[in-house]
C-alpha atoms as a PDB file:
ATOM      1  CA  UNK A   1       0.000   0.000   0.000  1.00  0.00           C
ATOM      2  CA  UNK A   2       1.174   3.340  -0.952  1.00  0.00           C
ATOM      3  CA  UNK A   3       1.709   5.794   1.789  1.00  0.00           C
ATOM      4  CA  UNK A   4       1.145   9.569   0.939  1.00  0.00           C
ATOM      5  CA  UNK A   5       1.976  12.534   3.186  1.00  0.00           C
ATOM      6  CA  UNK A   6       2.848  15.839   3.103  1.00  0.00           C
ATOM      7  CA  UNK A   7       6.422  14.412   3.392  1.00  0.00           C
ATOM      8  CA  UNK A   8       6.110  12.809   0.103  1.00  0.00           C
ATOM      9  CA  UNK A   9       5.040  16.360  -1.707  1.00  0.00           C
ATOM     10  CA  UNK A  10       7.732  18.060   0.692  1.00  0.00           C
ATOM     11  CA  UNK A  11      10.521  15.733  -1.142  1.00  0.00           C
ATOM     12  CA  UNK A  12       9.367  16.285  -4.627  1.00  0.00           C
ATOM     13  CA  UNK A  13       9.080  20.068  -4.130  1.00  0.00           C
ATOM     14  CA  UNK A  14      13.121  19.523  -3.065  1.00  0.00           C
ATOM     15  CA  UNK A  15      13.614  17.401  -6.404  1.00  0.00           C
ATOM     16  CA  UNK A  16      12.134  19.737  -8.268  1.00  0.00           C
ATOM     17  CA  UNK A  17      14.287  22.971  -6.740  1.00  0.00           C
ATOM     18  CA  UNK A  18      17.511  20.459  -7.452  1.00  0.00           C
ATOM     19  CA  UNK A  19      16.415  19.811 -11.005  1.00  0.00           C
ATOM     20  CA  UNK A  20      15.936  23.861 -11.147  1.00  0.00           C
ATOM     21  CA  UNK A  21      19.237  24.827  -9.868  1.00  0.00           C
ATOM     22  CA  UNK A  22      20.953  21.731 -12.414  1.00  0.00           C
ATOM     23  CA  UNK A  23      18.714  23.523 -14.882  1.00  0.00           C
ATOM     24  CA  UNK A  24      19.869  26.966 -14.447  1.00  0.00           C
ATOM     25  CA  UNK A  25      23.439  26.198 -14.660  1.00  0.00           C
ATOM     26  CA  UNK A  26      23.251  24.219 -18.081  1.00  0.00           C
ATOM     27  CA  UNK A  27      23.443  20.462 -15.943  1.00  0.00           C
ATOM     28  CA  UNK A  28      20.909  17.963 -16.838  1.00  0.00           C
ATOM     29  CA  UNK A  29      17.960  17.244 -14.670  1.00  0.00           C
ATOM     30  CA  UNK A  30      17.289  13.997 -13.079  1.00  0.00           C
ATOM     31  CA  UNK A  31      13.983  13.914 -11.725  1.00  0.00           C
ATOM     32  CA  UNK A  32      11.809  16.592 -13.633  1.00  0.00           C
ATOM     33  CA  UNK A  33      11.674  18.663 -16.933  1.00  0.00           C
ATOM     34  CA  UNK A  34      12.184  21.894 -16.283  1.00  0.00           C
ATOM     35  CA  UNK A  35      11.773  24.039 -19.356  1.00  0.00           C
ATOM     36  CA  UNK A  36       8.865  21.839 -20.187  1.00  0.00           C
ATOM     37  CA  UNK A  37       7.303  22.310 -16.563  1.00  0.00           C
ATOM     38  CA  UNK A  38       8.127  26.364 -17.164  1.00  0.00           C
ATOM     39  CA  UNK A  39       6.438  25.839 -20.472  1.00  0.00           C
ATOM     40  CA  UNK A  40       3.234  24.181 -19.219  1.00  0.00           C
ATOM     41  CA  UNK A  41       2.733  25.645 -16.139  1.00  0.00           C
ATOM     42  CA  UNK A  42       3.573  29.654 -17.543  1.00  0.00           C
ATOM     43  CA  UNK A  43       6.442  30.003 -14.567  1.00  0.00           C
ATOM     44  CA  UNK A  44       9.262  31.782 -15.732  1.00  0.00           C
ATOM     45  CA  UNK A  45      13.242  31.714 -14.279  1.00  0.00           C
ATOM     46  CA  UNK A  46      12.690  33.437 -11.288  1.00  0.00           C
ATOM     47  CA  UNK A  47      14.716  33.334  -7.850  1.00  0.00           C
ATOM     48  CA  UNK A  48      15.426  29.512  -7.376  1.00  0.00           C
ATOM     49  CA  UNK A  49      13.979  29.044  -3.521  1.00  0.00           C
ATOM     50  CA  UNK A  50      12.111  26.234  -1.770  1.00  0.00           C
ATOM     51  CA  UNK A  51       9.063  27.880  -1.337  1.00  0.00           C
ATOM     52  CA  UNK A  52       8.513  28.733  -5.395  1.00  0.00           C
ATOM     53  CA  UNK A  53       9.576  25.064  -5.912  1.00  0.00           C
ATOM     54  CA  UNK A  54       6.800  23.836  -3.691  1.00  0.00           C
ATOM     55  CA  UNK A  55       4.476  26.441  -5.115  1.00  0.00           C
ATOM     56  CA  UNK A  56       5.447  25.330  -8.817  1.00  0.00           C
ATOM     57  CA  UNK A  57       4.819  21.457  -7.213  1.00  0.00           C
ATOM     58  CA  UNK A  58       1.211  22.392  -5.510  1.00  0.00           C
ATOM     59  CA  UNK A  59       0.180  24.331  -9.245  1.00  0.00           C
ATOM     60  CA  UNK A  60       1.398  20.945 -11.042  1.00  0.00           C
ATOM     61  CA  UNK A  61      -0.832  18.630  -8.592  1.00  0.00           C
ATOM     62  CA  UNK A  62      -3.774  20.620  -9.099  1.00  0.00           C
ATOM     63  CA  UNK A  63      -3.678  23.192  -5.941  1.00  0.00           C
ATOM     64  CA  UNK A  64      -3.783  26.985  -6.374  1.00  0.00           C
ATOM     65  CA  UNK A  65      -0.788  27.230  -4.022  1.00  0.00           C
ATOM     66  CA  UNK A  66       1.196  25.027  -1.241  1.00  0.00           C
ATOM     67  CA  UNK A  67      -0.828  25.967   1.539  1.00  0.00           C
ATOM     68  CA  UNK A  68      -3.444  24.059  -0.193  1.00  0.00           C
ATOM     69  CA  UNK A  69      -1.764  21.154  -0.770  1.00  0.00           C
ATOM     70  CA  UNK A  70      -0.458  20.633   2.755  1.00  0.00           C
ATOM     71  CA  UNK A  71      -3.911  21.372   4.086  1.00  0.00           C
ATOM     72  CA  UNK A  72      -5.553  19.045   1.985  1.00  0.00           C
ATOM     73  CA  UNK A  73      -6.988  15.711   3.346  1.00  0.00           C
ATOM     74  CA  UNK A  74      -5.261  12.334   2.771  1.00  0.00           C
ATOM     75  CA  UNK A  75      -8.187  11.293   0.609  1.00  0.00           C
ATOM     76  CA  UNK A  76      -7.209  14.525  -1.757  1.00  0.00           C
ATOM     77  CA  UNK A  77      -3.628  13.654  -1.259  1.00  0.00           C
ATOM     78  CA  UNK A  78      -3.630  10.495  -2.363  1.00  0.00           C
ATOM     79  CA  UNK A  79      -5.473  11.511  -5.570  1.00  0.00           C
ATOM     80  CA  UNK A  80      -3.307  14.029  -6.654  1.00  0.00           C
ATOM     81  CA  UNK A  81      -0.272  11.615  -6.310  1.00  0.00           C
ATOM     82  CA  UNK A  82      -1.970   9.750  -8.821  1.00  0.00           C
END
């Protein structure tokens, strides 16, 4: 059985922000496409921080921001990890 928490989201939000910094300085990215996430999603290069990569994470799931994500219920959770 799959186990989702906030943990989970809080992990990919710090994949993502890796991928981003790889991305900025011409490395490759391991774990997610960044121009293509930039692309989809209408982000842009800004500051590279946690809290936009969780923010650009919470968007991608489905949330309007991260608050909502890690005040959703496990139900909702679960769903969006789908």
């Amino acid at each position: 059985m799959l186990i989702i928490n906030i943990d989970f989201f809080r992990k990919e939000a710090k994949r993502f922000l890796k991928d981003w910094k790889n991305y900025n300085a011409g490395a490759g990215c391991k774990f997610y496409d960044v121009e293509k996430v930039f692309s989809c999603y209408g982000r842009t290069e800004e500051d590279v921080i946690l809290a936009r990569a969780q923010h650009i994470i919470a968007v991608i799931l489905g949330f309007r921001k991260w608050n909502d994500l890690i005040l959703a219920s496990d139900d909702v959770l679960k769903q969006a990890a789908s």
